[in-house]
N, C-alpha and C. Protein backbone atom coordinates (compact mmCIF):
# COMPACT_ATOMS: atom_id res chain seq x y z
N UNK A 1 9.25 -9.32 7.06
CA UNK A 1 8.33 -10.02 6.20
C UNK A 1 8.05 -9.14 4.99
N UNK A 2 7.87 -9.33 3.86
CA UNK A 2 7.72 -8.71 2.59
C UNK A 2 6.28 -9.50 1.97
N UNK A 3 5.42 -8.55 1.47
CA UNK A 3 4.30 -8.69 0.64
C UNK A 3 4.32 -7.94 -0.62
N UNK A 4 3.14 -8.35 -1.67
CA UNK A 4 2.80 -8.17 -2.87
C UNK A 4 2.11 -7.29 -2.69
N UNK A 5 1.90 -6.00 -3.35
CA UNK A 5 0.61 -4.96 -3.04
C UNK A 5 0.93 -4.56 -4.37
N UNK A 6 -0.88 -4.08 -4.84
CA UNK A 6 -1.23 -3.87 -6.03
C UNK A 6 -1.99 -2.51 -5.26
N UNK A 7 -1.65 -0.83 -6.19
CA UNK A 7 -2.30 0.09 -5.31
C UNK A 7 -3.50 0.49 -6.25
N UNK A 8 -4.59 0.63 -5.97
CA UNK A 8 -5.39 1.47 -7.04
C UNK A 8 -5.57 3.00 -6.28
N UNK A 9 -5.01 4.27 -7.01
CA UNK A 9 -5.38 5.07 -6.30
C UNK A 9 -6.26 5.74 -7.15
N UNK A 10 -6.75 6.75 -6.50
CA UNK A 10 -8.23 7.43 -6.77
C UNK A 10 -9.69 6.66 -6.81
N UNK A 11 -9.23 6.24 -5.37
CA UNK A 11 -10.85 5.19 -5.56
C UNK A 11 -11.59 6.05 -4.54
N UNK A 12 -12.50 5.42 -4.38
CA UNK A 12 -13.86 5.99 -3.76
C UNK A 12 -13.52 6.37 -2.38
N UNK A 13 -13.07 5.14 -1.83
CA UNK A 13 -12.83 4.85 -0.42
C UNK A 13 -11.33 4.52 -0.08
N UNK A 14 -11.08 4.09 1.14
CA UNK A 14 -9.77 3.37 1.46
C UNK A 14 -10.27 2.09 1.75
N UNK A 15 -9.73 1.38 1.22
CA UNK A 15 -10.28 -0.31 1.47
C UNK A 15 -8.67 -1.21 1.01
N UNK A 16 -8.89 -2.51 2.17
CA UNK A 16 -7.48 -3.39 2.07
C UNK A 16 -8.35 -4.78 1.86
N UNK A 17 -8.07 -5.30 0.97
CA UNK A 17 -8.55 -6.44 0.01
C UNK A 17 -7.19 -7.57 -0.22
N UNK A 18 -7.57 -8.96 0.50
CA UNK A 18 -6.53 -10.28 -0.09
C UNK A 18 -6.70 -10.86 -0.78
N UNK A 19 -6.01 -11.12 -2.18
CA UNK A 19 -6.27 -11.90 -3.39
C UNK A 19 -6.00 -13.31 -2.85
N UNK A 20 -6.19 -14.36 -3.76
CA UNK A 20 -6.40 -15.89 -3.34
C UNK A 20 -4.43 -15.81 -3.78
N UNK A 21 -4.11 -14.83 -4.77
CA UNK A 21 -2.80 -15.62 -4.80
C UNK A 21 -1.67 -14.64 -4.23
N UNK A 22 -1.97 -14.15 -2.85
CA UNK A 22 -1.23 -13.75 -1.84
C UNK A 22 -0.78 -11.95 -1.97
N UNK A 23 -1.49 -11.63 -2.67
CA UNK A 23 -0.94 -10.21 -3.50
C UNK A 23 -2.48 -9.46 -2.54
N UNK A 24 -1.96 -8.21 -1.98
CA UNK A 24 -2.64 -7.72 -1.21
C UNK A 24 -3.48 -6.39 -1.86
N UNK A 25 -4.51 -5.94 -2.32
CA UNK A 25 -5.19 -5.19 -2.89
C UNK A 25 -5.62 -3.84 -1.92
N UNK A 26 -4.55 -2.15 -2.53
CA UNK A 26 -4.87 -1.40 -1.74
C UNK A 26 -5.52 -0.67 -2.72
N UNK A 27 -6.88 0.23 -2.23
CA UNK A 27 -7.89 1.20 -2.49
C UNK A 27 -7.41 2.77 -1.83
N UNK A 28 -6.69 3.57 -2.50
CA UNK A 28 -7.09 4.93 -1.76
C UNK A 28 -7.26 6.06 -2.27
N UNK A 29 -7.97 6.66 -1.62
CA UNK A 29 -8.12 8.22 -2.22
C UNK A 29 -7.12 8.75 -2.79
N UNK A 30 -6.21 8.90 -2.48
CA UNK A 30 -4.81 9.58 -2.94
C UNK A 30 -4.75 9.78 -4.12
N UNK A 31 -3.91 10.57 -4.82
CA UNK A 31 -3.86 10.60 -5.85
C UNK A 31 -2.09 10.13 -6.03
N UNK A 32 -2.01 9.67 -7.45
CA UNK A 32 -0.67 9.18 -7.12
C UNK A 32 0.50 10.35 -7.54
N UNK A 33 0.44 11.74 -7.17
CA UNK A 33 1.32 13.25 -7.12
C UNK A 33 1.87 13.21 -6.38
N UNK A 34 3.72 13.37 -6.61
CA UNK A 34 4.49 13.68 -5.33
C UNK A 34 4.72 12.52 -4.29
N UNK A 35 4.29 11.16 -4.37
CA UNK A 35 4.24 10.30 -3.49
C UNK A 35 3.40 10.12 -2.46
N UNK A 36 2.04 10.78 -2.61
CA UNK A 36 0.87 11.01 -1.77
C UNK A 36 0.60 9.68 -1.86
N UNK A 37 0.09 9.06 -2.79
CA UNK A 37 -0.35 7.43 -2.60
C UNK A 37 0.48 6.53 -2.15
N UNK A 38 1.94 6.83 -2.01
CA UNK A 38 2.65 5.80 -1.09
C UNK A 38 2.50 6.29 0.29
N UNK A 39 2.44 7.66 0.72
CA UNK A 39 2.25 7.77 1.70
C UNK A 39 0.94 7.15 2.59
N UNK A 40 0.31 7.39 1.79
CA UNK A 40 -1.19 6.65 2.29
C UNK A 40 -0.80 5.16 2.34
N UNK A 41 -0.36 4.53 1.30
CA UNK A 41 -0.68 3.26 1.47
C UNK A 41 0.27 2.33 2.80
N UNK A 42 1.41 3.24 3.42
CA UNK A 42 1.70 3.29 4.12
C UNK A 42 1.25 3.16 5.59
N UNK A 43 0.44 4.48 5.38
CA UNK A 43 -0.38 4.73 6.46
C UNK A 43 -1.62 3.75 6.85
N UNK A 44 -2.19 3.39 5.52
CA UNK A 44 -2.90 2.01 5.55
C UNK A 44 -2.40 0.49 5.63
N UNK A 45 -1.84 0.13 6.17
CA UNK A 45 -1.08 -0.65 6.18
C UNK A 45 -0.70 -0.81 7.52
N UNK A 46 0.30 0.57 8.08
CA UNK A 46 0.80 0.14 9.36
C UNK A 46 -0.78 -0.23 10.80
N UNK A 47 -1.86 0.69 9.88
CA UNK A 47 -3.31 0.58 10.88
C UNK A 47 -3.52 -0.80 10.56
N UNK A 48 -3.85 -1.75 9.62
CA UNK A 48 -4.05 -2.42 8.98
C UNK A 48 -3.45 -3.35 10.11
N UNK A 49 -2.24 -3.77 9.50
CA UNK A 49 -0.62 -4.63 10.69
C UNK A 49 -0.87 -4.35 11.71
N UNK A 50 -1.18 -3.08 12.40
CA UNK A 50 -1.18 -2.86 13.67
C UNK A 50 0.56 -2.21 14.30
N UNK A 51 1.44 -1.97 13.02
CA UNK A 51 2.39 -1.35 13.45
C UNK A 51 2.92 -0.22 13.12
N UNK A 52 4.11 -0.06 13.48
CA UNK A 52 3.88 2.00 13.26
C UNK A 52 4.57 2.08 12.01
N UNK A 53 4.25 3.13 11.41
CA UNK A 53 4.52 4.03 9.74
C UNK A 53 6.01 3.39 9.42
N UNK A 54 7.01 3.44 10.20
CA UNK A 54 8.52 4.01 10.69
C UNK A 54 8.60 2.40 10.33
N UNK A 55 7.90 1.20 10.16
CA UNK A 55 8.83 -0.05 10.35
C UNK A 55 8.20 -0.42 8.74
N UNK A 56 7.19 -0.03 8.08
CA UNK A 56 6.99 -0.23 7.00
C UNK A 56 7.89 0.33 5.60
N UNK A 57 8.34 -0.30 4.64
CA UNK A 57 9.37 0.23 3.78
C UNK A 57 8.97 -0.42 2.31
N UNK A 58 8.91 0.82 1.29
CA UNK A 58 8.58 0.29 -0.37
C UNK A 58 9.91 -0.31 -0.53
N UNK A 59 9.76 -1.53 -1.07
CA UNK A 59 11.27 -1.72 -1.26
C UNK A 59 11.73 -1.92 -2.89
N UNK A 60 10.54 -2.43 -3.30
CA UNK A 60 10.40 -1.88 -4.85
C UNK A 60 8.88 -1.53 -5.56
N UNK A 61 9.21 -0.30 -6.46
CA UNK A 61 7.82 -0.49 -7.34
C UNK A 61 7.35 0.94 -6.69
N UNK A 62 8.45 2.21 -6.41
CA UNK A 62 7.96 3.31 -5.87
C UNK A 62 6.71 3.86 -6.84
N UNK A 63 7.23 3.89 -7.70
CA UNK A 63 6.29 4.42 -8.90
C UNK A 63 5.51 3.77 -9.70
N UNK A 64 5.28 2.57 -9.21
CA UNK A 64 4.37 1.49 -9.99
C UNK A 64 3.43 1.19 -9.46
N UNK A 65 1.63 0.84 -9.72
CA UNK A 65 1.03 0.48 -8.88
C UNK A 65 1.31 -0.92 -8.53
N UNK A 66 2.12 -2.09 -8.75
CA UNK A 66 2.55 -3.19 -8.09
C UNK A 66 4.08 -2.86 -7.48
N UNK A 67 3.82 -3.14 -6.12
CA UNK A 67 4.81 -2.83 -4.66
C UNK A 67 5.28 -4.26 -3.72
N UNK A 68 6.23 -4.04 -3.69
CA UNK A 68 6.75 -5.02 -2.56
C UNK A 68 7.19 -4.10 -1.85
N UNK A 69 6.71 -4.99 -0.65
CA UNK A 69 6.25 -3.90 1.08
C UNK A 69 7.19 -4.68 1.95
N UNK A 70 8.49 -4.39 2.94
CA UNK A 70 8.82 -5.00 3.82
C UNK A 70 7.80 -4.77 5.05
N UNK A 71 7.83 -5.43 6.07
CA UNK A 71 7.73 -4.61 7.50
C UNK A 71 8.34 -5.46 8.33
């Protein structure tokens, strides 16, 4: 399955937010250096789904804050 994710990093908190037009809104601390904010958003996500790190994949938009997410 593949989703829309929009990342904001350097926010306050970690927070996972659904827009009305299917595009999934991630919040995280991270900063976006080195791939720290994909890692997180990763990590938020598979808790999120309920599945592990290892089945989630950026499939485009490494470096962009808009991402398409398989899992």
């Amino acid at each position: 399955m593949q989703i829309k994710v929009r990342v904001l990093p350097r926010a306050r908190q970690n927070s996972i937010t659904a827009e009305t037009d299917g595009t999934v809104r991630i919040h995280t601390t991270a900063v976006p250096d080195g791939g720290r904010a994909n890692e997180a958003v990763i990590k938020l996500l598979a808790k999120y789904l309920g599945v592990p790190k290892s089945q989630i994949k950026i499939i485009r938009g490494e470096t962009s804050h808009d991402k398409l997410i398989e899992y």
